[in-house]
N, C-alpha and C. Protein backbone atom coordinates (compact mmCIF):
# COMPACT_ATOMS: atom_id res chain seq x y z
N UNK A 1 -60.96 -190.96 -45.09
CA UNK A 1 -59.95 -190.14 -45.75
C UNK A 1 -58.57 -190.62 -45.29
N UNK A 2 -57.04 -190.48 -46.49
CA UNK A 2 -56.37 -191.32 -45.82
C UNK A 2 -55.24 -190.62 -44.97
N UNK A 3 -54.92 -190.47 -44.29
CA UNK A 3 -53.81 -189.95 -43.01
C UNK A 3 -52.46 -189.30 -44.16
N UNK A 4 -52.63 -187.96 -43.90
CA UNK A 4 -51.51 -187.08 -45.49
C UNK A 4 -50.40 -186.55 -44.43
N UNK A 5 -50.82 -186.76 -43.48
CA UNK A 5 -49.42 -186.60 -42.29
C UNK A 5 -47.94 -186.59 -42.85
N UNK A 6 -47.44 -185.75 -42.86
CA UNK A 6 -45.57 -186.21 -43.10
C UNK A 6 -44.90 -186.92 -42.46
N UNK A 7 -44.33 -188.00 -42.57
CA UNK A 7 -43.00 -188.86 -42.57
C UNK A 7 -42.74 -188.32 -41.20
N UNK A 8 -42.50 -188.44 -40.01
CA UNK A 8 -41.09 -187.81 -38.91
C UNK A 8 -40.92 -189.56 -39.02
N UNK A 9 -39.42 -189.45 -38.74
CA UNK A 9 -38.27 -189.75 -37.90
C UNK A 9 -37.54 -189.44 -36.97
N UNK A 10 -37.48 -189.89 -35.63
CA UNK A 10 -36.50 -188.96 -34.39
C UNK A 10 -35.85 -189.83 -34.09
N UNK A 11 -34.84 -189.75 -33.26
CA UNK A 11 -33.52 -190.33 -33.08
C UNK A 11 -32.58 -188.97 -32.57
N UNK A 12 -31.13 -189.81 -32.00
CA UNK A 12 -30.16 -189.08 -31.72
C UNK A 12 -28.71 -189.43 -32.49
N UNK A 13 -28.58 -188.35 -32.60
CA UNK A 13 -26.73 -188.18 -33.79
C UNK A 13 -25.75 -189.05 -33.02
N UNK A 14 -25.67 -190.29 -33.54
CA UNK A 14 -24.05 -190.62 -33.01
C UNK A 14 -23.44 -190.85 -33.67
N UNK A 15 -21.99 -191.02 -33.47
CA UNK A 15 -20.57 -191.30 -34.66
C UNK A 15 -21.04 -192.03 -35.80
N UNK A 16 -20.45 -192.07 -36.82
CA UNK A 16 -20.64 -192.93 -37.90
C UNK A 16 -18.84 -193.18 -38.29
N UNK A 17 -18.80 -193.55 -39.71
CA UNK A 17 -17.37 -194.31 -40.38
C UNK A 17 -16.36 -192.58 -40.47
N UNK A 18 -17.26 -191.62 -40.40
CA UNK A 18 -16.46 -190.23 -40.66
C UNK A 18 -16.41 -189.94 -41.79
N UNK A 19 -16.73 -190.92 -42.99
CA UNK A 19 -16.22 -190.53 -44.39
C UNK A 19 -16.80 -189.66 -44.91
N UNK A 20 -18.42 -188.88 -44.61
CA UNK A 20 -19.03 -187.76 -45.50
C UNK A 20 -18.07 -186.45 -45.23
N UNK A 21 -17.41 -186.06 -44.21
CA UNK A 21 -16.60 -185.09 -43.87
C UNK A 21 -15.25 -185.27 -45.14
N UNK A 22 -14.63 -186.32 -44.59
CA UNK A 22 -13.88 -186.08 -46.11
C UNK A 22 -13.49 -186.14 -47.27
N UNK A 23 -15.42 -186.64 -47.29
CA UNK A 23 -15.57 -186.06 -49.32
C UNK A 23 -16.56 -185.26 -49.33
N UNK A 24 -16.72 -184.03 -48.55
CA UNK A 24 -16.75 -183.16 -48.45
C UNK A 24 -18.68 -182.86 -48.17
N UNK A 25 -19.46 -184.09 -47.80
CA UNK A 25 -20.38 -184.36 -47.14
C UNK A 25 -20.62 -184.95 -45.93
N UNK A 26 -20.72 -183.44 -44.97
CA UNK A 26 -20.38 -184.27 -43.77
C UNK A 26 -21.46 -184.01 -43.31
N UNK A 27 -22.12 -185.86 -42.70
CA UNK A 27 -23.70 -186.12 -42.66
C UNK A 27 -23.56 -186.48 -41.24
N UNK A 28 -24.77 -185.83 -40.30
CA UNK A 28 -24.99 -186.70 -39.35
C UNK A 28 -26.05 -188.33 -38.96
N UNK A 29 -25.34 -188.78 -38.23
CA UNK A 29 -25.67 -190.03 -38.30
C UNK A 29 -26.93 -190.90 -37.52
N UNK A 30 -28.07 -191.08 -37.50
CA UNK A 30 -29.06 -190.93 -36.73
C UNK A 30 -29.37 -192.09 -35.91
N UNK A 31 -29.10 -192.95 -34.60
CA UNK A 31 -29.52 -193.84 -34.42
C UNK A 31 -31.17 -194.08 -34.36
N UNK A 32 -32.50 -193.87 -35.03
CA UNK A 32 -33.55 -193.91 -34.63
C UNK A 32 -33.90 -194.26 -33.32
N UNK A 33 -35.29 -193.84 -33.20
CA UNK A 33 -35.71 -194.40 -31.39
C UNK A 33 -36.13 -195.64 -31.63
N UNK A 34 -36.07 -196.40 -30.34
CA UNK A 34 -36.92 -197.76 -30.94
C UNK A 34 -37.86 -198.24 -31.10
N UNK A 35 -38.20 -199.28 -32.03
CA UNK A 35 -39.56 -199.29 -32.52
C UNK A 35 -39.94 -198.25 -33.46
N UNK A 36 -38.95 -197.06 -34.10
CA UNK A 36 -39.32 -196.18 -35.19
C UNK A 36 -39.73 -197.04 -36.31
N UNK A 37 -40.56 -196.51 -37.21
CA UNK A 37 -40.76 -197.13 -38.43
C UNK A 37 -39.82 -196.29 -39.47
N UNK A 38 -38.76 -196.97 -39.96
CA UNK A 38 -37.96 -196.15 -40.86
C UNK A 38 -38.33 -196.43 -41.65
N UNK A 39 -38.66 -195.47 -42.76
CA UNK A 39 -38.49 -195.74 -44.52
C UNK A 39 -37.78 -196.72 -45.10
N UNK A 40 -38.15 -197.21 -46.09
CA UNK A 40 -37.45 -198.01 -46.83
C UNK A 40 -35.98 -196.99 -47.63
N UNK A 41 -34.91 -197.81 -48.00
CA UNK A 41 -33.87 -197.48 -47.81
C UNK A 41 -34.24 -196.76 -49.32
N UNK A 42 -33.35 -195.24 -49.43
CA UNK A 42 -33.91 -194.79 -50.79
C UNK A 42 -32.60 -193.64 -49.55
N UNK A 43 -32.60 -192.54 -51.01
CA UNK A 43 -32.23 -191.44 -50.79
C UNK A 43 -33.30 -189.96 -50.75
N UNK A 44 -33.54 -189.36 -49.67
CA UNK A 44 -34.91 -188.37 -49.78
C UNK A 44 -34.67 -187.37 -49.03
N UNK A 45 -35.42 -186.21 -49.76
CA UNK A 45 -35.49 -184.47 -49.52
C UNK A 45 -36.15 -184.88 -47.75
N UNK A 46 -35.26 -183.81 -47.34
CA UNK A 46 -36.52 -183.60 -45.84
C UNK A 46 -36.11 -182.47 -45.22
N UNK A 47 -36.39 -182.37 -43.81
CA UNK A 47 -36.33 -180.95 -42.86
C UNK A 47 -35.82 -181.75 -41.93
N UNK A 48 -34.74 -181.47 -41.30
CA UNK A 48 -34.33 -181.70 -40.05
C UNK A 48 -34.10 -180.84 -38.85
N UNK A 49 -34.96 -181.00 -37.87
CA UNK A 49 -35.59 -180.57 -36.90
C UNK A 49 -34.80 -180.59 -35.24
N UNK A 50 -34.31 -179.65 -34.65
CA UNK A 50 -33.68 -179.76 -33.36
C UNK A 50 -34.87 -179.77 -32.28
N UNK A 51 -35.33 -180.16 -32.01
CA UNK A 51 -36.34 -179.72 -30.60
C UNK A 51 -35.19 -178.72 -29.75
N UNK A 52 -34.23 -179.05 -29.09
CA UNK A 52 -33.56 -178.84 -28.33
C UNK A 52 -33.46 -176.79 -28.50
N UNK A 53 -33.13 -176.33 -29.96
CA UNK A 53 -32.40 -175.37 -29.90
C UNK A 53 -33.89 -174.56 -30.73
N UNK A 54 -34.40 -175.56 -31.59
CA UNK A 54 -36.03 -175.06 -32.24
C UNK A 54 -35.78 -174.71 -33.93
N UNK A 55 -34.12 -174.89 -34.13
CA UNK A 55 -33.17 -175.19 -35.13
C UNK A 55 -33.96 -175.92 -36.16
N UNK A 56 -34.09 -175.65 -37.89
CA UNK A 56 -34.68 -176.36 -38.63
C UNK A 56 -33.76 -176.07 -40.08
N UNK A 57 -33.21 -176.86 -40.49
CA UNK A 57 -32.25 -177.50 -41.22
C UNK A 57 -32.70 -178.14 -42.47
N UNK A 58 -32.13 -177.45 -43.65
CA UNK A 58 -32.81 -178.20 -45.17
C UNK A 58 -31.98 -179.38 -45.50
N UNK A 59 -32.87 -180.80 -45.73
CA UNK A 59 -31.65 -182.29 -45.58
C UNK A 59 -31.75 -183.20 -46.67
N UNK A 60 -31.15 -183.52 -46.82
CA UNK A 60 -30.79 -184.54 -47.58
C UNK A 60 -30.82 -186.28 -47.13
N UNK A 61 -31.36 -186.70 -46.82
CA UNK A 61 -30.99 -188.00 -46.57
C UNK A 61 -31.10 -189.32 -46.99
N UNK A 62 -30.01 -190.36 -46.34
CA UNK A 62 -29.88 -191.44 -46.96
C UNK A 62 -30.02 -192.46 -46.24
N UNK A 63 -31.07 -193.40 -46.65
CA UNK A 63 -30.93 -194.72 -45.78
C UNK A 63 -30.84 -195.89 -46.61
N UNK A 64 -29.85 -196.79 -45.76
CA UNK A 64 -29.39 -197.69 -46.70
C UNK A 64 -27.83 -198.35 -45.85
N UNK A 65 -27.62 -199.08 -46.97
CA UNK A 65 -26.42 -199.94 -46.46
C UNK A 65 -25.16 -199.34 -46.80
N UNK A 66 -25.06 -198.08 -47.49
CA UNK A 66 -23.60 -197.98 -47.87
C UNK A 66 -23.24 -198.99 -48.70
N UNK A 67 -23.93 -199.43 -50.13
CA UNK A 67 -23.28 -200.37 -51.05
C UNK A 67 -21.87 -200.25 -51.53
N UNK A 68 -21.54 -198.57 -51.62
CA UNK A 68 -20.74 -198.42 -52.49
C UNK A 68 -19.18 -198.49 -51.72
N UNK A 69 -19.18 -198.67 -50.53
CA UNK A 69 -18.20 -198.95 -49.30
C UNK A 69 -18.41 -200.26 -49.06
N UNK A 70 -19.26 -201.21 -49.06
CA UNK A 70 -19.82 -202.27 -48.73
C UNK A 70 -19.69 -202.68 -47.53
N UNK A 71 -20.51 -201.74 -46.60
CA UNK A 71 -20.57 -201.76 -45.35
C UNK A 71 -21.39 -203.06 -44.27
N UNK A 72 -21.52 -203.46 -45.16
CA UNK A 72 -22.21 -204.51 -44.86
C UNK A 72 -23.98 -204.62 -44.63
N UNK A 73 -24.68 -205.74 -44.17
CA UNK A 73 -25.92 -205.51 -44.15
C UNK A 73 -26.91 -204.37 -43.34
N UNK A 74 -26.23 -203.71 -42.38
CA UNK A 74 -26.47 -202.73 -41.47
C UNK A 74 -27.18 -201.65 -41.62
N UNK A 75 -28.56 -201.04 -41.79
CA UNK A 75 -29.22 -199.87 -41.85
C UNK A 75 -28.97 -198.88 -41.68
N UNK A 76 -28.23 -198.01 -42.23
CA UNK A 76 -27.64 -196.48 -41.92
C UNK A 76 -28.74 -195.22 -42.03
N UNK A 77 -28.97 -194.53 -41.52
CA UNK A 77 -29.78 -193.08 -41.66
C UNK A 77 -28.74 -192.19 -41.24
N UNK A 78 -27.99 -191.41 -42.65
CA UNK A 78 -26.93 -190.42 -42.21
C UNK A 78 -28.01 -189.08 -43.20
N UNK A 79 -27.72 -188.41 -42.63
CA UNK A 79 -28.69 -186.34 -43.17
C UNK A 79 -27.45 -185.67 -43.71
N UNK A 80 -27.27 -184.95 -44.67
CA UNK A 80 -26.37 -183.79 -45.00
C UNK A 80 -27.51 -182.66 -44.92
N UNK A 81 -27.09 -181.97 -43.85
CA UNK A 81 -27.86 -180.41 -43.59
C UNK A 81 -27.45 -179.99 -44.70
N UNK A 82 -27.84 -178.95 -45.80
CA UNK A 82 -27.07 -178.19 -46.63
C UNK A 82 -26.89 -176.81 -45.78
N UNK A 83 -27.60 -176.47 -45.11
CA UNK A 83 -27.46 -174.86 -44.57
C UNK A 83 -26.34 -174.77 -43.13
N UNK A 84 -26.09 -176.07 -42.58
CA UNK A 84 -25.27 -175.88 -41.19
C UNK A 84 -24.27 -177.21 -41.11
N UNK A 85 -22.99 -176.66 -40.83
CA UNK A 85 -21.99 -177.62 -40.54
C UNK A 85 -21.62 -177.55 -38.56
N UNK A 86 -22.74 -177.60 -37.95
CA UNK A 86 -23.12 -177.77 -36.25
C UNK A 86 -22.39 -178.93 -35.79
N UNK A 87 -21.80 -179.47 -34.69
CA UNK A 87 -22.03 -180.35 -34.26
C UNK A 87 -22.85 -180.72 -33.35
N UNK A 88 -23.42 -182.00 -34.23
CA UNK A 88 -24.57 -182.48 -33.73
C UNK A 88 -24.83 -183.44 -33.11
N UNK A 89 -23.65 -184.05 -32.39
CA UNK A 89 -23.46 -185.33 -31.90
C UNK A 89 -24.17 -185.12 -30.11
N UNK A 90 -24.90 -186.80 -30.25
CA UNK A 90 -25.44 -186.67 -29.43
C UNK A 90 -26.76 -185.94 -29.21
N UNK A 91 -27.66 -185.12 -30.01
CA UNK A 91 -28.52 -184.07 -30.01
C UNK A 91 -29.71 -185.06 -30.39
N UNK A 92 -30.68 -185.11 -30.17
CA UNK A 92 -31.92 -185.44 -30.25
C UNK A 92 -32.59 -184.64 -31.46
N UNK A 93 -33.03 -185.35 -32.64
CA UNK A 93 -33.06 -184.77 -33.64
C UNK A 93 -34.64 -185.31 -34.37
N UNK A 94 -34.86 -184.77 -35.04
CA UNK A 94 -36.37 -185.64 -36.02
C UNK A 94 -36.08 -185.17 -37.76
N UNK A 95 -36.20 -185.75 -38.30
CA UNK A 95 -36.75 -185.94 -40.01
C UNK A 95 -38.06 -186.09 -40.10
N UNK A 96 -38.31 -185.19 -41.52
CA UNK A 96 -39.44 -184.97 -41.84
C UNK A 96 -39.71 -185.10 -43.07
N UNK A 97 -39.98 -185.84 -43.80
CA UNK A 97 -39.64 -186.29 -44.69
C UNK A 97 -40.53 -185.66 -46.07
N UNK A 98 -40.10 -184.91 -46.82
CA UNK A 98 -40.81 -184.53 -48.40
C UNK A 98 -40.89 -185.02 -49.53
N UNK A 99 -39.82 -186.40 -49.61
CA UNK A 99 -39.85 -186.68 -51.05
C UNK A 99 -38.88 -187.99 -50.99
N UNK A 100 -38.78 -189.05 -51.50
CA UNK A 100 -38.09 -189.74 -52.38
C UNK A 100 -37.53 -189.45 -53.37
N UNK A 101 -35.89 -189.38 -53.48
CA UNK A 101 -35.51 -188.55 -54.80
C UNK A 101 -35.12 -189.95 -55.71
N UNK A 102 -34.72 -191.05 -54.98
CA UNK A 102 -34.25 -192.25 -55.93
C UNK A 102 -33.82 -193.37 -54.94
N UNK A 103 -33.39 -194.43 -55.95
CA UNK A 103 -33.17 -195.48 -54.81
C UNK A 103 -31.90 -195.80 -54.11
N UNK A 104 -31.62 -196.89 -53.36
CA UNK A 104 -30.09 -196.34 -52.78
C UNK A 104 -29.64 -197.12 -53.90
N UNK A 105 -28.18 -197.43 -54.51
CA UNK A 105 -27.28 -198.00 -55.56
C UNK A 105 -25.70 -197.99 -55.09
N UNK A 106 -25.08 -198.68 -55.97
CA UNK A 106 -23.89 -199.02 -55.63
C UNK A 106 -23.16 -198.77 -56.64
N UNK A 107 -22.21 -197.88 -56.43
CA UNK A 107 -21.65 -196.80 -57.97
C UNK A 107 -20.03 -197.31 -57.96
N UNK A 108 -19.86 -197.62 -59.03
CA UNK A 108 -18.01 -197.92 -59.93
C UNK A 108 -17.17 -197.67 -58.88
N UNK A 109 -17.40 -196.05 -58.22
CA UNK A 109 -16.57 -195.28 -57.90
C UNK A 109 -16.90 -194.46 -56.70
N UNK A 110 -16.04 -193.59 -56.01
CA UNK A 110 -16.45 -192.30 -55.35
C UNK A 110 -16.81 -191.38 -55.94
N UNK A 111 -16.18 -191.32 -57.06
CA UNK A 111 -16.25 -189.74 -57.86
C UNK A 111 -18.07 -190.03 -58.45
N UNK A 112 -18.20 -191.37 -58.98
CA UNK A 112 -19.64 -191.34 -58.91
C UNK A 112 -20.58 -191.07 -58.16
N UNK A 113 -20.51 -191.67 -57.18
CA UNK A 113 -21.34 -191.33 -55.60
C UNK A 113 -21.41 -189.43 -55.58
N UNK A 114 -20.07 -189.19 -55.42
CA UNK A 114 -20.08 -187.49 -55.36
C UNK A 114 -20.79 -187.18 -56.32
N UNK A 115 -20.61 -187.25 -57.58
CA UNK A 115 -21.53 -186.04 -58.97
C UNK A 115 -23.24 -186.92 -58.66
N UNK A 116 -23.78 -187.87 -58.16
CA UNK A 116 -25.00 -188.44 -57.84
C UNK A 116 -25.12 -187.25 -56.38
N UNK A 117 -24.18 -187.46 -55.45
CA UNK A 117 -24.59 -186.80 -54.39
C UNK A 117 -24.89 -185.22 -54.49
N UNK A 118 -24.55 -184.35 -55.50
CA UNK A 118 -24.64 -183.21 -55.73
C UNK A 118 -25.90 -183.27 -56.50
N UNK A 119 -25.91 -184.23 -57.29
CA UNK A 119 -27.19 -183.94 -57.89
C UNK A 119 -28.23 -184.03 -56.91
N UNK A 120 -28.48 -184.86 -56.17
CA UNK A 120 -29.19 -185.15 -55.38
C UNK A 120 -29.49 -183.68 -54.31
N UNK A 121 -28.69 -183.57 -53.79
CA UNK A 121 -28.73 -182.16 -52.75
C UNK A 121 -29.35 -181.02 -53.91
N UNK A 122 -29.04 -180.32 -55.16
CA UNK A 122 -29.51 -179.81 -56.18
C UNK A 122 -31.51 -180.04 -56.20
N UNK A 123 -31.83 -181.47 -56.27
CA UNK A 123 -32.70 -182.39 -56.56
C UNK A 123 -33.73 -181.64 -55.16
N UNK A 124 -33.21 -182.65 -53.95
CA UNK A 124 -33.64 -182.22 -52.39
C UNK A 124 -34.31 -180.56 -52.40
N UNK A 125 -33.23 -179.39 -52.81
CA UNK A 125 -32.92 -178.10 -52.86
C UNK A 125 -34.94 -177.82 -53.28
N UNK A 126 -34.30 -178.34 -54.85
CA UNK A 126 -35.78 -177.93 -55.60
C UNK A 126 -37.30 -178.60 -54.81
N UNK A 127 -37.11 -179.86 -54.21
CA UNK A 127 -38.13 -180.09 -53.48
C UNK A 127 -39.16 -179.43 -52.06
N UNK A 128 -37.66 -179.09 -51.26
CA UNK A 128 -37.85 -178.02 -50.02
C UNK A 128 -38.62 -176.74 -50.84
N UNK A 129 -38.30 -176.17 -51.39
CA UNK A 129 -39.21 -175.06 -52.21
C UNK A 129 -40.16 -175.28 -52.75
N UNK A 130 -40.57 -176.49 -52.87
CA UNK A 130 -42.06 -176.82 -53.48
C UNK A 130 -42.94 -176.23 -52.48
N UNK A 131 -44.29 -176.27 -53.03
CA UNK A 131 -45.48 -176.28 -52.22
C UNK A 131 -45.75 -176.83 -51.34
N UNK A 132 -45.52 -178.13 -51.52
CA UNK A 132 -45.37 -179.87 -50.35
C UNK A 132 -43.68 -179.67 -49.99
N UNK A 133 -43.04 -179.05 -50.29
CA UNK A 133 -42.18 -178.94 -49.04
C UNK A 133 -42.64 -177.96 -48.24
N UNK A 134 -42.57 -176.88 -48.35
CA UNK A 134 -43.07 -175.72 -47.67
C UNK A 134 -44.08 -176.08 -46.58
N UNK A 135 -45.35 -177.00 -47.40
CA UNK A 135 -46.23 -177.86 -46.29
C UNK A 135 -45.60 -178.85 -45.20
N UNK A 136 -44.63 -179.20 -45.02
CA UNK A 136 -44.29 -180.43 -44.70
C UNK A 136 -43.02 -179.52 -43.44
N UNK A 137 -42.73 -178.56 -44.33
CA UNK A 137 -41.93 -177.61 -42.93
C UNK A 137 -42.76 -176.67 -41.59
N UNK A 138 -43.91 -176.57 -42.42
CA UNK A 138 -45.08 -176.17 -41.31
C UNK A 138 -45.26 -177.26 -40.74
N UNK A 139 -45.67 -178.23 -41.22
CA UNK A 139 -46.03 -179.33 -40.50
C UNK A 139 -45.17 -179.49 -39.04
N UNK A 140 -43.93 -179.72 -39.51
CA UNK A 140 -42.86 -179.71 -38.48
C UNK A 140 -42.42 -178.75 -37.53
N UNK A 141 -42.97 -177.44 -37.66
CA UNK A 141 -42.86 -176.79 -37.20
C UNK A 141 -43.72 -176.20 -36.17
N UNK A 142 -45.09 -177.31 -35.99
CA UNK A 142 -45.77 -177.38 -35.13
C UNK A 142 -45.58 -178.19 -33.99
């Protein structure tokens, strides 16, 4: 039978470029542990998880290069909590991953990125309320 386990990711929040704060998504930034197996770069629904405080957070996240800044070749994993604007720097954190909402892309504009990024959090929203999200927050919550 094949292993239906959810996705974690753990890692700790450190600085990033600052820019989700002022366009009005302000994501924390995850260095993974090492040797994590990260997802392939996509944008996806998940739960983000504090061990520390026992804190569990509905997320959004993105991994990828930042095309649309052209940040260069560099692997980013930044989360937009929708429910908490915490600081989280430095905190020991895990993802849990529910869904693939699409792939990462490189948009005209900002104002594109933003009406994609709302959709997306909208998108994430409806997934966490699924059945397999709901499963996948127990999961984590063990």
């Amino acid at each position: 039978m094949p292993d239906t386990s959810p996705t974690c990711l753990s890692g700790t929040v450190v600085h990033g470029a600052g820019r989700g704060r002022g366009l009005g998504f302000p994501t924390a930034n995850i260095s993974p542990d090492p040797g994590s197996d990260v997802p392939q770069p996509a944008v996806y629904s998940g739960w983000l998880t504090r061990p520390a405080t026992g804190a569990v957070h509905r997320a959004t996240i993105s991994i990828g290069t930042n095309p649309t800044f052209e940040d260069g070749p560099r692997i980013h994993t930044e989360v937009y909590c929708h429910d908490t604007s915490d600081d989280l720097y430095g905190e020991r954190v895990s993802l849990w991953f529910v869904a693939r909402i699409r792939d990462t892309v490189r948009f005209a504009s900002v104002d594109e990125l933003l009406l994609a990024a709302r959709a997306d959090v909208r998108h994430s929203e409806a997934l966490l309320d699924s059945a397999h999200g709901r499963d996948v927050l127990a999961a984590a919550s063990h």
